[in-house]
PDB file of N, CA and C in Angstrom:
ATOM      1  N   UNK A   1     -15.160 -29.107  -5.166  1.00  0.00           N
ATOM      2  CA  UNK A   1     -15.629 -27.987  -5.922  1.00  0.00           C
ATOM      3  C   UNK A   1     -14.702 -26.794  -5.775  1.00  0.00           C
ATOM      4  N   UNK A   2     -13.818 -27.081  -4.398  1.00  0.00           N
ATOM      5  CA  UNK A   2     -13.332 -25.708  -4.642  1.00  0.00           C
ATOM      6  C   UNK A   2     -11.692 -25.994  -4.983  1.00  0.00           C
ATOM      7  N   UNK A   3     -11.421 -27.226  -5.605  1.00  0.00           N
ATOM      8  CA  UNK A   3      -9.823 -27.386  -5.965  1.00  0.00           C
ATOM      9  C   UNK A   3      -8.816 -27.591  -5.065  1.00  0.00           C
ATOM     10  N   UNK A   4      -9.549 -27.632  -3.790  1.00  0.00           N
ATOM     11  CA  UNK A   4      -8.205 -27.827  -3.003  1.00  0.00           C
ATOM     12  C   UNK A   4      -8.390 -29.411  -2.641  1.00  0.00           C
ATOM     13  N   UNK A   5      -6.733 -29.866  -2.245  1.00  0.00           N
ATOM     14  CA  UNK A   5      -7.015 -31.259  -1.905  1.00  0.00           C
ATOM     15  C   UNK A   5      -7.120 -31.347   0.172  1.00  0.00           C
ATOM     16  N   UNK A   6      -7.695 -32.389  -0.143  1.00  0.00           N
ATOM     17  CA  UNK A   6      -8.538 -32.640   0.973  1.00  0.00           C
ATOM     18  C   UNK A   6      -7.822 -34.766   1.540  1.00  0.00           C
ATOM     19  N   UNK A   7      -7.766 -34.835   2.524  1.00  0.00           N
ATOM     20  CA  UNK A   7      -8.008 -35.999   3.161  1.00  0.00           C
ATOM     21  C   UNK A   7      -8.632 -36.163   4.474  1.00  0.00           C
ATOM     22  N   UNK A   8      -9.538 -37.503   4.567  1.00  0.00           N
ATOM     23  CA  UNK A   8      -9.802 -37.612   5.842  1.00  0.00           C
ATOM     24  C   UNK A   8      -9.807 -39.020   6.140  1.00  0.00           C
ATOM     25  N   UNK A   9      -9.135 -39.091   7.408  1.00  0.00           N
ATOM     26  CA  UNK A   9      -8.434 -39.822   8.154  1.00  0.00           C
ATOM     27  C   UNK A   9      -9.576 -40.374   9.870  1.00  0.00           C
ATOM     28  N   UNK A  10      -9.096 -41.006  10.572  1.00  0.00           N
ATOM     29  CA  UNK A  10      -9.474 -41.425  11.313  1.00  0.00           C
ATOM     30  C   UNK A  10      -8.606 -40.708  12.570  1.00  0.00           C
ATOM     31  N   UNK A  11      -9.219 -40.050  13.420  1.00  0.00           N
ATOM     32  CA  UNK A  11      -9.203 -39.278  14.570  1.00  0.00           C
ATOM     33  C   UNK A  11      -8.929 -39.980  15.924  1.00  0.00           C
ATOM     34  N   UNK A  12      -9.761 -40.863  16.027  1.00  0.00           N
ATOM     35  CA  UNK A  12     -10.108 -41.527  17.134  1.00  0.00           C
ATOM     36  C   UNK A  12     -11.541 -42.127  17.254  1.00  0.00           C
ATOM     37  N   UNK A  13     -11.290 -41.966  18.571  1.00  0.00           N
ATOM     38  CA  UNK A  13     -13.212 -43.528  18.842  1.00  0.00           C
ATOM     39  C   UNK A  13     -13.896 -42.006  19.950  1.00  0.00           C
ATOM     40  N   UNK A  14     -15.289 -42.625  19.680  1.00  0.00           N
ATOM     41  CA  UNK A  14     -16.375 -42.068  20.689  1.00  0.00           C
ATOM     42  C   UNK A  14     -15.875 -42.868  21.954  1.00  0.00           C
ATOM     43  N   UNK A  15     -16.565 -42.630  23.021  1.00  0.00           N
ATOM     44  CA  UNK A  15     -17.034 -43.661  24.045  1.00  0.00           C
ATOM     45  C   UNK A  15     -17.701 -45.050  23.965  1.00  0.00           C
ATOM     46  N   UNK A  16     -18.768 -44.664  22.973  1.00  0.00           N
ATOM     47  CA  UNK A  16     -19.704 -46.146  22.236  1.00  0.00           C
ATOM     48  C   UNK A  16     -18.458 -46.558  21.167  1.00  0.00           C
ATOM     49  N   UNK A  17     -17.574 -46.013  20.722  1.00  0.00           N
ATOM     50  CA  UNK A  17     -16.655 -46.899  19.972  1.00  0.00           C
ATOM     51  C   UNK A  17     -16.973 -46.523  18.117  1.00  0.00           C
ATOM     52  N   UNK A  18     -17.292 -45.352  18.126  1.00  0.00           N
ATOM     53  CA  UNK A  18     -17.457 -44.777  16.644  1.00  0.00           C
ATOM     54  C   UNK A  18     -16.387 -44.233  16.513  1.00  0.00           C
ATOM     55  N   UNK A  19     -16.010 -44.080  14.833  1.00  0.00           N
ATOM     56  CA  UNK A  19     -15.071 -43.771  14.939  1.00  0.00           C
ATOM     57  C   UNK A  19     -14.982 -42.237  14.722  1.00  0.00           C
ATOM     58  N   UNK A  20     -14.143 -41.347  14.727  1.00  0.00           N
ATOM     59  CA  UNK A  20     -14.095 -39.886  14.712  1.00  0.00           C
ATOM     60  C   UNK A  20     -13.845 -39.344  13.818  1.00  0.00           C
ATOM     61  N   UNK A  21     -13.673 -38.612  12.191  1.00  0.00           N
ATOM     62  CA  UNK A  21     -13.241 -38.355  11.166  1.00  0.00           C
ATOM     63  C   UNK A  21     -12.573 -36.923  11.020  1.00  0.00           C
ATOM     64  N   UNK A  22     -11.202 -36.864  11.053  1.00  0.00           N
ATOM     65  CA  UNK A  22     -10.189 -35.702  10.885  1.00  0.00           C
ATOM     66  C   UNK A  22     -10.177 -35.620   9.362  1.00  0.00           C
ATOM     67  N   UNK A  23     -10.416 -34.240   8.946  1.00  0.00           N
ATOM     68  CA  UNK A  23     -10.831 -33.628   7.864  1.00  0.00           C
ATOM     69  C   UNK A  23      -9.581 -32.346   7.523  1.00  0.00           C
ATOM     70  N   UNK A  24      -8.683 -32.646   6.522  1.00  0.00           N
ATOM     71  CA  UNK A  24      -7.382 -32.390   6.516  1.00  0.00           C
ATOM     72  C   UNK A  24      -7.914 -31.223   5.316  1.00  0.00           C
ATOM     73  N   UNK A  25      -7.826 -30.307   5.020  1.00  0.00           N
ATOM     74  CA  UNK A  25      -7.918 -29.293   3.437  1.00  0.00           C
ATOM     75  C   UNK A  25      -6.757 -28.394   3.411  1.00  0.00           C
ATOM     76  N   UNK A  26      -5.811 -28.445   2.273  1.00  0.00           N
ATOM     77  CA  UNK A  26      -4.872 -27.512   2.139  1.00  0.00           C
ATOM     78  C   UNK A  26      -5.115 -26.561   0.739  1.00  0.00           C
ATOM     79  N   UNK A  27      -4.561 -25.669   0.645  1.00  0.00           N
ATOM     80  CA  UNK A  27      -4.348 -24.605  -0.469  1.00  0.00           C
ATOM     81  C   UNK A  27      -4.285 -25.394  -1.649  1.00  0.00           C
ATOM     82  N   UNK A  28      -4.926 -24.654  -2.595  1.00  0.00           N
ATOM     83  CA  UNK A  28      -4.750 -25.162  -4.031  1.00  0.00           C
ATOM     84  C   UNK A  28      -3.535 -25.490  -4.139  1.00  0.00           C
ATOM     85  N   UNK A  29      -3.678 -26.584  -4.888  1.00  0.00           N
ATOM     86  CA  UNK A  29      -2.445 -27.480  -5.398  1.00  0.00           C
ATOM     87  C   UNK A  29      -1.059 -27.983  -4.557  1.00  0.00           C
ATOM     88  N   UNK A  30      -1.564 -28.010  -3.058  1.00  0.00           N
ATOM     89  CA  UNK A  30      -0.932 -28.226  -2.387  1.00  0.00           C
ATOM     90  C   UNK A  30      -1.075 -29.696  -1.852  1.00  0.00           C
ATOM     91  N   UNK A  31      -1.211 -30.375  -2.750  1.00  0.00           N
ATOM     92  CA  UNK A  31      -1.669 -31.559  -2.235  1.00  0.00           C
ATOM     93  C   UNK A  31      -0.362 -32.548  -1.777  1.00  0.00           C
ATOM     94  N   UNK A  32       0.758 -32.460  -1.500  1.00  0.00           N
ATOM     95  CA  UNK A  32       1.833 -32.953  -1.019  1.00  0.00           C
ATOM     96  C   UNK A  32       2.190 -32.463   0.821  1.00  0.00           C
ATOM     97  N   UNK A  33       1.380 -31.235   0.367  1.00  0.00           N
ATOM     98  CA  UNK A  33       1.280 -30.896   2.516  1.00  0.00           C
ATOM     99  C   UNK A  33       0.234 -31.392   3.038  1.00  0.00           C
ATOM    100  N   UNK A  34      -0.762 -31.676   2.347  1.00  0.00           N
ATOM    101  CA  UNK A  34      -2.240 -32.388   2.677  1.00  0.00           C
ATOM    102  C   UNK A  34      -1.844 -33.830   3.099  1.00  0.00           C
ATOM    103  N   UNK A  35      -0.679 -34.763   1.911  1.00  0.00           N
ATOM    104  CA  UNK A  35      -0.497 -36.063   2.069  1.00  0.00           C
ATOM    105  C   UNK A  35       0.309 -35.889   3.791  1.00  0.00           C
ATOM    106  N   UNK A  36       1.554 -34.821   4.121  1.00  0.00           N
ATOM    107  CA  UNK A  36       2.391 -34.500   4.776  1.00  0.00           C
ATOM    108  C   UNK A  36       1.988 -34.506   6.005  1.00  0.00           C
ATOM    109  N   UNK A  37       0.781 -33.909   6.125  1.00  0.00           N
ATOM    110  CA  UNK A  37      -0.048 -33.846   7.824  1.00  0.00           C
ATOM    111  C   UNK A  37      -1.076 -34.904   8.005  1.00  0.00           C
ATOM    112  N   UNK A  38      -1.529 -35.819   7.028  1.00  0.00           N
ATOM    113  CA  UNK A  38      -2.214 -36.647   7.608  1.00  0.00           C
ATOM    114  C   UNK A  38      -1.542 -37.541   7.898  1.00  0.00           C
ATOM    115  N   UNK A  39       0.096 -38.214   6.901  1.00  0.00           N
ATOM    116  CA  UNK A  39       0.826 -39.213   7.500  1.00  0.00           C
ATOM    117  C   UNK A  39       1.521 -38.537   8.678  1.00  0.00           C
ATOM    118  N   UNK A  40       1.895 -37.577   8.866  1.00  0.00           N
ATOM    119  CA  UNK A  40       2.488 -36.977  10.122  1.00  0.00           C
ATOM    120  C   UNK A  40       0.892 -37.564  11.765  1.00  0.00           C
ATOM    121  N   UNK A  41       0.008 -37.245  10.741  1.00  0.00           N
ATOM    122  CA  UNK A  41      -1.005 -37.570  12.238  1.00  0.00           C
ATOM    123  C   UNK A  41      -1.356 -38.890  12.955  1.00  0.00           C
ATOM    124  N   UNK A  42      -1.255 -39.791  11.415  1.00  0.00           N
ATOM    125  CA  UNK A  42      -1.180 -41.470  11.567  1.00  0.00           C
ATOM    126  C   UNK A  42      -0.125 -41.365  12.373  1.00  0.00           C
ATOM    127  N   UNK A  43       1.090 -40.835  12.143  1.00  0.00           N
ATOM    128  CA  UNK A  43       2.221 -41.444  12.996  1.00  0.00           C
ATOM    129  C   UNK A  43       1.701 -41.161  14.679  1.00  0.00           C
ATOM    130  N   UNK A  44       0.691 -39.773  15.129  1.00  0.00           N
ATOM    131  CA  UNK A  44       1.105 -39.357  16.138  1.00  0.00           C
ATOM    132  C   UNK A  44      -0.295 -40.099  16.938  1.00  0.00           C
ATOM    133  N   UNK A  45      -1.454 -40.361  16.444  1.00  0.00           N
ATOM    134  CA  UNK A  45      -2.421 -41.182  16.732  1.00  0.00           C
ATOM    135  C   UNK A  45      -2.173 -42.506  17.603  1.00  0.00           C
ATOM    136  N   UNK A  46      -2.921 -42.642  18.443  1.00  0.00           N
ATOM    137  CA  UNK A  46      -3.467 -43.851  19.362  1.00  0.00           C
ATOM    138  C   UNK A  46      -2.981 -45.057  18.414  1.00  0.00           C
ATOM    139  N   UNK A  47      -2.963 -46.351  18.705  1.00  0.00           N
ATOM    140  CA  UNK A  47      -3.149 -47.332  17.607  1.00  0.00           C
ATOM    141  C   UNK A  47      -4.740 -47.352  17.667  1.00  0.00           C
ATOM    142  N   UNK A  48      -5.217 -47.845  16.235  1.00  0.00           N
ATOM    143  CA  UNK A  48      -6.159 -47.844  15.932  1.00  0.00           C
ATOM    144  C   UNK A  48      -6.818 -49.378  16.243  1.00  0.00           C
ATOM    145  N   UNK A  49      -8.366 -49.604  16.172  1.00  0.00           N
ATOM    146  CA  UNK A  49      -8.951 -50.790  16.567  1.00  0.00           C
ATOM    147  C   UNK A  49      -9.128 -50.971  15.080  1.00  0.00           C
ATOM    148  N   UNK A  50      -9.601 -52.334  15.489  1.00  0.00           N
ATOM    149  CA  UNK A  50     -10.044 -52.714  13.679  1.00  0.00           C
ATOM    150  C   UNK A  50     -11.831 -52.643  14.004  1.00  0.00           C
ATOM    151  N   UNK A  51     -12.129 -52.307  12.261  1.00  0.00           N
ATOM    152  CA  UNK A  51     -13.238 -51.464  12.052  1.00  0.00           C
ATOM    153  C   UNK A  51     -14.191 -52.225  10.963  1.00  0.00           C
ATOM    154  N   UNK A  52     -15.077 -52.245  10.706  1.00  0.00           N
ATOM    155  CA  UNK A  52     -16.241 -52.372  11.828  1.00  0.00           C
ATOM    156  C   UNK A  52     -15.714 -53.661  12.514  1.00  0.00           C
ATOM    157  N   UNK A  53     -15.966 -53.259  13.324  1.00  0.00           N
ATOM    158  CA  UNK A  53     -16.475 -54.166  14.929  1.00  0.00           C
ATOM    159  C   UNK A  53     -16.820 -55.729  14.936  1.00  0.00           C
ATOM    160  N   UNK A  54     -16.638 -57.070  14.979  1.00  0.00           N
ATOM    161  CA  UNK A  54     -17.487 -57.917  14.971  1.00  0.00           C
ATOM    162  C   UNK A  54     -18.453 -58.063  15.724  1.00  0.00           C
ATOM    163  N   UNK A  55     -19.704 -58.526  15.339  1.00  0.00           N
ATOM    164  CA  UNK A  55     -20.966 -58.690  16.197  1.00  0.00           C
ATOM    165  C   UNK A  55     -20.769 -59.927  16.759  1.00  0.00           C
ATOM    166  N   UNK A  56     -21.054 -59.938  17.988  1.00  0.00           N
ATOM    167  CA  UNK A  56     -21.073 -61.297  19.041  1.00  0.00           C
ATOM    168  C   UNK A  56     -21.887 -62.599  17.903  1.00  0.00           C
ATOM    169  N   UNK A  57     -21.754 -63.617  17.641  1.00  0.00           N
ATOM    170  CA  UNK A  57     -22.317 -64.470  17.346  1.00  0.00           C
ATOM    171  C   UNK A  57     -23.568 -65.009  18.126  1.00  0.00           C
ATOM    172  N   UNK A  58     -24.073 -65.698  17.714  1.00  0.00           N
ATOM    173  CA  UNK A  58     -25.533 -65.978  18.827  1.00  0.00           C
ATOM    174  C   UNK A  58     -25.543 -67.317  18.583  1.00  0.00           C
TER     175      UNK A  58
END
């Protein structure tokens, strides 16, 4: 609603193993520094787990 671009990305894990959501918003029409800091953050991030989780089989 308010025109600016926005991404959100994956942060990290809880303790229980949720995941954390980094919420990126830059200046109108700046959506090339928005793309700029979230691949800059992927690069600087933990490796990530794979998501959702499998449930134990029974």
């Amino acid at each position: 609603m308010s025109e600016q671009p926005a991404a959100s990305i994956n942060a990290g894990y809880t303790e229980g193993g949720l995941p954390i959501g980094l919420q990126i918003v830059g200046r109108r029409f700046d959506d090339l520094g928005v793309l700029q800091l979230a691949h800059a953050w992927e690069q600087m991030r933990p490796a990530q787990r794979p998501w959702p989780l499998s449930l134990p089989q029974h």
